[in-house]
N, C-alpha and C. Protein backbone atom coordinates (compact mmCIF):
# COMPACT_ATOMS: atom_id res chain seq x y z
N UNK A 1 25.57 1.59 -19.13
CA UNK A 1 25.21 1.92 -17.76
C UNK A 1 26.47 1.93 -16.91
N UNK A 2 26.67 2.96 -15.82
CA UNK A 2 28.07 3.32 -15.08
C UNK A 2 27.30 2.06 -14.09
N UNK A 3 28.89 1.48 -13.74
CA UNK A 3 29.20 0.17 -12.44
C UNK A 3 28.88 1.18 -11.75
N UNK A 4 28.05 0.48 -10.62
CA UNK A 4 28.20 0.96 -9.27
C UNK A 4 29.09 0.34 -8.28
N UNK A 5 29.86 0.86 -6.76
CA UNK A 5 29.83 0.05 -6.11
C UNK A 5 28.89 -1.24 -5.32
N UNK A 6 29.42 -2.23 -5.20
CA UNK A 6 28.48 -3.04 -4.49
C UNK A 6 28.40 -2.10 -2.51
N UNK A 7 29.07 -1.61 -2.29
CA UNK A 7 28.71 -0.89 -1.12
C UNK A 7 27.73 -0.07 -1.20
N UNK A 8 27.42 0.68 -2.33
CA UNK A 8 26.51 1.81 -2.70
C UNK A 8 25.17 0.91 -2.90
N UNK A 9 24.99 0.20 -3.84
CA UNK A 9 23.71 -0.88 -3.81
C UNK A 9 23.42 -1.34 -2.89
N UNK A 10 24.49 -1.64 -2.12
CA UNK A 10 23.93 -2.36 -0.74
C UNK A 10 23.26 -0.84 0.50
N UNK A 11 24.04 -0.01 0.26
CA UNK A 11 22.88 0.93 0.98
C UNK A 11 22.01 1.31 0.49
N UNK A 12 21.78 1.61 -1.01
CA UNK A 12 20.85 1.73 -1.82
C UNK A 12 19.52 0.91 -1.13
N UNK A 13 20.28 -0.33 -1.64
CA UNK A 13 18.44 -1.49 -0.79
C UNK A 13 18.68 -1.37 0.63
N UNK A 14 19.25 -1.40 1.59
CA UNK A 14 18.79 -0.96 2.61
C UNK A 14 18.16 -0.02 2.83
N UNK A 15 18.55 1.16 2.47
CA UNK A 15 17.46 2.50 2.83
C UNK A 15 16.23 2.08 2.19
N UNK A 16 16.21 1.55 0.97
CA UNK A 16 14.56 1.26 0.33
C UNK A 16 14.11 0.37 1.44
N UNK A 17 14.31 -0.93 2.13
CA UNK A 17 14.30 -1.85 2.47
C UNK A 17 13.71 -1.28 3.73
N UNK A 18 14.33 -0.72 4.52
CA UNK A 18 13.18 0.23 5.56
C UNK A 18 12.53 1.20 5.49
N UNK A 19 12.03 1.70 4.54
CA UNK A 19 10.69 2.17 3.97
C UNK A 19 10.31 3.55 4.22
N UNK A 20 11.87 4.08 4.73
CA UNK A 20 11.81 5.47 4.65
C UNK A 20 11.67 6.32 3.49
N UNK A 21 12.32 5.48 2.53
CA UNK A 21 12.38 6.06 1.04
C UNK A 21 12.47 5.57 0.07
N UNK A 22 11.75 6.14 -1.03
CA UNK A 22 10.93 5.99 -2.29
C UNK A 22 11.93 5.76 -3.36
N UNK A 23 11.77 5.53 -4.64
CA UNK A 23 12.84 5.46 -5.67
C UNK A 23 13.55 7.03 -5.93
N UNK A 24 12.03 7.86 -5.82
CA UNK A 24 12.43 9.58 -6.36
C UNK A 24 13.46 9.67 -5.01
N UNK A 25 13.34 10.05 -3.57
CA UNK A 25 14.22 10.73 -2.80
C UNK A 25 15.40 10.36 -2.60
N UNK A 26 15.45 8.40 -2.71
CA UNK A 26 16.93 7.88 -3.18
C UNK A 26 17.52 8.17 -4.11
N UNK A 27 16.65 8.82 -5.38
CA UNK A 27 18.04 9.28 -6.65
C UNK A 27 18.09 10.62 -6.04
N UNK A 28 17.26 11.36 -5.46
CA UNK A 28 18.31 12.66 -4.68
C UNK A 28 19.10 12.59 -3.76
N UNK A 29 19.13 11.67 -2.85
CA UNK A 29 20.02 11.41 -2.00
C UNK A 29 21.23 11.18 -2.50
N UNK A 30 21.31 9.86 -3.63
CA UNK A 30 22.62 9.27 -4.22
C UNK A 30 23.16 10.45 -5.64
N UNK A 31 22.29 11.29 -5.67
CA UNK A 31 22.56 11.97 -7.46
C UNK A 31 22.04 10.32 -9.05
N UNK A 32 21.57 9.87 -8.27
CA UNK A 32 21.18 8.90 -9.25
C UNK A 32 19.96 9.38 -9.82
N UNK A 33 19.29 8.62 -11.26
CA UNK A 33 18.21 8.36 -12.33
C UNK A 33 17.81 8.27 -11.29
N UNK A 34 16.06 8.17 -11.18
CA UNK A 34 15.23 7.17 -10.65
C UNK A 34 15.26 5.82 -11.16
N UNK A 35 15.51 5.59 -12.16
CA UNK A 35 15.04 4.38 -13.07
C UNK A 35 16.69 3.92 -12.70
N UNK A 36 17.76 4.39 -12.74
CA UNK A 36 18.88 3.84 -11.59
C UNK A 36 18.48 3.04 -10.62
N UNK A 37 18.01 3.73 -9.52
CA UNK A 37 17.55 3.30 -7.96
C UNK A 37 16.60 1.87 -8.47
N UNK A 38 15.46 2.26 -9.26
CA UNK A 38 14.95 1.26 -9.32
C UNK A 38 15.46 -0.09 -9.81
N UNK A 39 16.32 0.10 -10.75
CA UNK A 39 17.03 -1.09 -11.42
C UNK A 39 17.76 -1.91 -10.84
N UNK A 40 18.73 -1.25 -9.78
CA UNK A 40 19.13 -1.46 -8.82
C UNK A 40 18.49 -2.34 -7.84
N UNK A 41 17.51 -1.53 -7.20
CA UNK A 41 16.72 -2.27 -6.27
C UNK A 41 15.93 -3.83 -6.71
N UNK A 42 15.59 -3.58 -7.90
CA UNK A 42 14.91 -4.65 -8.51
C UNK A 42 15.52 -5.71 -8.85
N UNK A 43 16.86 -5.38 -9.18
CA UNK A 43 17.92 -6.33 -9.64
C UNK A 43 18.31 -7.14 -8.60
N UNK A 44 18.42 -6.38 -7.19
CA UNK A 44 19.35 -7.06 -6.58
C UNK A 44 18.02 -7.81 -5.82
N UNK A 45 16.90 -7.67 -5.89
CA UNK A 45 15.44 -8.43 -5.65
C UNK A 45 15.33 -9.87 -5.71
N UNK A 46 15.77 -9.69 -7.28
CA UNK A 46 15.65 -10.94 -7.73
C UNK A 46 16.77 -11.60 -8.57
N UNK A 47 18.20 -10.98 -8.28
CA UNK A 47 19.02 -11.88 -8.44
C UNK A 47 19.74 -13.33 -7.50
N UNK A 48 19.71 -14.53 -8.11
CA UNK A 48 19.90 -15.46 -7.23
C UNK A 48 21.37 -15.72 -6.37
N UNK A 49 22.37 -15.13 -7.16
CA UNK A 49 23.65 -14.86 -7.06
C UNK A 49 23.96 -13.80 -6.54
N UNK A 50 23.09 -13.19 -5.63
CA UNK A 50 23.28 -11.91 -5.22
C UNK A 50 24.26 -11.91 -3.91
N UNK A 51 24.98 -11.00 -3.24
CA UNK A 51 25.45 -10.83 -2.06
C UNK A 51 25.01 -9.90 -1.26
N UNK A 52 23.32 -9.36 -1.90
CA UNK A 52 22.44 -8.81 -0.97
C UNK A 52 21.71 -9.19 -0.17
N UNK A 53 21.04 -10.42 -1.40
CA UNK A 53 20.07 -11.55 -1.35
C UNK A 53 19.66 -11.29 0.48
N UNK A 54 20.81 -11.80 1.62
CA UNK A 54 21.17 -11.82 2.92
C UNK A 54 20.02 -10.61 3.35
N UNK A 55 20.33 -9.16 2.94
CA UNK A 55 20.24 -8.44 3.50
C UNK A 55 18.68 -8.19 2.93
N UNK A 56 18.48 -8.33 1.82
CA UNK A 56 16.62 -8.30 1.74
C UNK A 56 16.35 -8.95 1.98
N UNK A 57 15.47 -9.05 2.94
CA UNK A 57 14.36 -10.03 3.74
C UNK A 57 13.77 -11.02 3.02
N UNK A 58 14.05 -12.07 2.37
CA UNK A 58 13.11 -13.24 1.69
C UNK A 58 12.00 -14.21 2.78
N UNK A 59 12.32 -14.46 3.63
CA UNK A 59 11.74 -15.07 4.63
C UNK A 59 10.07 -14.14 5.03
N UNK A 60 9.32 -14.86 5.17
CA UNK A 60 7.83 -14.41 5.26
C UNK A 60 7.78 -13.63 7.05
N UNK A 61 8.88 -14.29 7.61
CA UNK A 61 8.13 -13.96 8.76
C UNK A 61 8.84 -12.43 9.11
N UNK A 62 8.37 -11.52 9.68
CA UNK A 62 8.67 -9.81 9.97
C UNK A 62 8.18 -9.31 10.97
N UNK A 63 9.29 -8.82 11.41
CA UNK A 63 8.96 -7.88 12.90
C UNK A 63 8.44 -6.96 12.78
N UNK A 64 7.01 -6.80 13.77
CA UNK A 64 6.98 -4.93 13.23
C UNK A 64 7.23 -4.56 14.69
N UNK A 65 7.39 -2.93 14.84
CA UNK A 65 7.44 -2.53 16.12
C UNK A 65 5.68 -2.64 16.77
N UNK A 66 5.92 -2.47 17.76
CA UNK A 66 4.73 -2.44 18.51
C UNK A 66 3.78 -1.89 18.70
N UNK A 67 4.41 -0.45 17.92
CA UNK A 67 3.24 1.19 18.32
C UNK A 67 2.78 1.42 16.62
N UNK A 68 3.37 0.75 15.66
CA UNK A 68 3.68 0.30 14.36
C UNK A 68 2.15 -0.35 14.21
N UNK A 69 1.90 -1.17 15.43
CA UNK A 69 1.21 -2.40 15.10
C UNK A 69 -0.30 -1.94 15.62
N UNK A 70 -0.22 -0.91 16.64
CA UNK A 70 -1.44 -0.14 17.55
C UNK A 70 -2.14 0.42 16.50
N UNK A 71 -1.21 1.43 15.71
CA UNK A 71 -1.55 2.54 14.71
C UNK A 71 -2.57 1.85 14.09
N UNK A 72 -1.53 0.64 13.38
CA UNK A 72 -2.52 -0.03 12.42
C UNK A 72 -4.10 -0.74 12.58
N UNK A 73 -3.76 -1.29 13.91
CA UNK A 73 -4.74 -1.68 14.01
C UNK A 73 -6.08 -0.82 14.46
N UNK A 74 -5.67 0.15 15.20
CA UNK A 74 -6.75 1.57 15.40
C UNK A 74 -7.42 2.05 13.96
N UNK A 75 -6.10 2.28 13.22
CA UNK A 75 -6.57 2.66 11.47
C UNK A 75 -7.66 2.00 11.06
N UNK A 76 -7.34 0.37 11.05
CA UNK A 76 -8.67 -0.85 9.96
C UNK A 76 -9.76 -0.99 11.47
N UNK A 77 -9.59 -0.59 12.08
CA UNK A 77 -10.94 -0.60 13.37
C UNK A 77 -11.56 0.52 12.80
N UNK A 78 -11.32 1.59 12.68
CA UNK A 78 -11.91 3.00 12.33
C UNK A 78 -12.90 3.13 11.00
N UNK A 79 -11.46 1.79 9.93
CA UNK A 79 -11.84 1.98 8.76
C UNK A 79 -13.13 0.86 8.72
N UNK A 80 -13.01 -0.14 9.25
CA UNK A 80 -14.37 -1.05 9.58
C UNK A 80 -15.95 -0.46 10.25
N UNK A 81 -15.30 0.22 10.97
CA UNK A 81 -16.57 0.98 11.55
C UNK A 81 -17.21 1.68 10.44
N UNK A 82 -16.30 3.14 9.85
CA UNK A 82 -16.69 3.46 8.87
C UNK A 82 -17.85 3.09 7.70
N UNK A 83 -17.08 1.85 6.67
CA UNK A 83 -17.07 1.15 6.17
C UNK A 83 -19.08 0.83 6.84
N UNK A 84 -19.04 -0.12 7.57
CA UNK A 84 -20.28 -0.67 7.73
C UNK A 84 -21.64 0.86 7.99
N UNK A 85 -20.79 2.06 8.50
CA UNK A 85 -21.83 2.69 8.15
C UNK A 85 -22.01 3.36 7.07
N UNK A 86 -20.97 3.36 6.23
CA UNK A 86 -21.20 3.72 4.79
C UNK A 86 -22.54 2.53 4.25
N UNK A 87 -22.23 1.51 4.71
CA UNK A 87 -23.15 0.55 3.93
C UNK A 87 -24.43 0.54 4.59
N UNK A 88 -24.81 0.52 5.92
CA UNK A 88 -25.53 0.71 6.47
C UNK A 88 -27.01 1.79 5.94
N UNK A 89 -25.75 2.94 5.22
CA UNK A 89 -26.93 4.07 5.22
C UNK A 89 -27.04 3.74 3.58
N UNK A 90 -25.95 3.42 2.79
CA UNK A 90 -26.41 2.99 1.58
C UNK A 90 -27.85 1.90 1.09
N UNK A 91 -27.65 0.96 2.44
CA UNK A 91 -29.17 0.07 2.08
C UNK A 91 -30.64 0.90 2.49
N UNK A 92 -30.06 1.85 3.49
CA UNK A 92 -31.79 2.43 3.98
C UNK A 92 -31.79 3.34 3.09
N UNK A 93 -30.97 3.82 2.03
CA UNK A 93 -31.28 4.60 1.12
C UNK A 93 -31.98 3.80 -0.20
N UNK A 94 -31.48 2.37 0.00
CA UNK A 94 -32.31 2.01 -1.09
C UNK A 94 -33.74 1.48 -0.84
N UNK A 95 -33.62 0.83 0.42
CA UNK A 95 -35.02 0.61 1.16
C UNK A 95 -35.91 2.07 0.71
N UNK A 96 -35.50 3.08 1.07
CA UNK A 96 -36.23 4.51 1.00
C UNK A 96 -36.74 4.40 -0.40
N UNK A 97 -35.83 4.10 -1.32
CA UNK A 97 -36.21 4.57 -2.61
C UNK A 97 -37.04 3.87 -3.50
N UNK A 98 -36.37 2.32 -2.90
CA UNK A 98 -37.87 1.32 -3.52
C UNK A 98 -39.37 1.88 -2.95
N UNK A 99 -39.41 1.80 -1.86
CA UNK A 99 -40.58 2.24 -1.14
C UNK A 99 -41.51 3.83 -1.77
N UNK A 100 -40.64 5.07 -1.98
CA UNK A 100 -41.24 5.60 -2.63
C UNK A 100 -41.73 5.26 -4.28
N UNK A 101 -40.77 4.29 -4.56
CA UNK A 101 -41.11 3.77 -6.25
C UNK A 101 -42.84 2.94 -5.83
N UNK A 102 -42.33 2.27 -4.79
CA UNK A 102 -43.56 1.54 -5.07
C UNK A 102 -45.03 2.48 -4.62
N UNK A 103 -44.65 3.46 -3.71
CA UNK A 103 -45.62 4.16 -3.38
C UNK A 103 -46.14 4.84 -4.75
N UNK A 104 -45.31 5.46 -5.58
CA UNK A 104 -45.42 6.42 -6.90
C UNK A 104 -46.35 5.38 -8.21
N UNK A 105 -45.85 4.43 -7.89
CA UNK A 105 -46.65 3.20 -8.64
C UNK A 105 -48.24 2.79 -8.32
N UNK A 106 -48.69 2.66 -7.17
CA UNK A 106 -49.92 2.81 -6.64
C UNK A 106 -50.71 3.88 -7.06
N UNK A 107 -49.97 5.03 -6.86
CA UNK A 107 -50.74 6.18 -7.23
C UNK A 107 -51.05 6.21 -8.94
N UNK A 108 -50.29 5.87 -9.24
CA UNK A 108 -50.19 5.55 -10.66
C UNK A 108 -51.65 4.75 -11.01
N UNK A 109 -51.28 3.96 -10.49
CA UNK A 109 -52.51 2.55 -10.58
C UNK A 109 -53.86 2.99 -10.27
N UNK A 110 -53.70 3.85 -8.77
CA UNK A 110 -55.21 4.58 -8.55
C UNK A 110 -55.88 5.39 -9.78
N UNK A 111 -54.93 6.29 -10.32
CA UNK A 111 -55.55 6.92 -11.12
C UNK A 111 -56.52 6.75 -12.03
């Protein structure tokens, strides 16, 4: 495997690191493998001796922007609403269907 610079890795995980880009558009960007970018990125993830370590975020706590945070939360409101009327109409469909079973069963029985 060709050395890279440590300057090149280090922009490497930065650009991944803000989430503009994927493993595929970083090996077009750099002329790298994909499986490069990724090795890379992964390596310097979870190496303990790293001099990236700094620059990927290990710490739990994260800023997001603000309009970042609207989007999202409009999105899982939408998707909740959704969601409960998906289920909503899924139970009166089964209410419906027992009800004709049991109706089809009576008739059955009359006969």
């Amino acid at each position: 495997m060709t050395r890279h610079s440590l300057e090149l890795k280090k922009q490497i995980c930065l650009d991944y690191q803000k989430g503009v880009f994927g493993y595929r558009k970083l090996s077009k960007k750099y002329g790298l493998t994909r499986d490069t970018i990724r090795y890379i990125i992964l390596h310097q993830k979870g190496s303990k001796n790293n001099p990236l370590r700094s620059n990927m975020s290990t710490n739990k706590k994260q800023i997001y922007d603000p309009e970042y945070l609207k989007t999202a939360l409009e999105y899982w409101k939408t998707y909740a609403k959704n969601l409960e009327k998906h289920l909503e109409e899924e139970c009166q469909n089964k209410k419906k269907l027992k009800f004709q079973q049991s109706v089809h069963c009576k008739k059955e029985t009359l006969k």
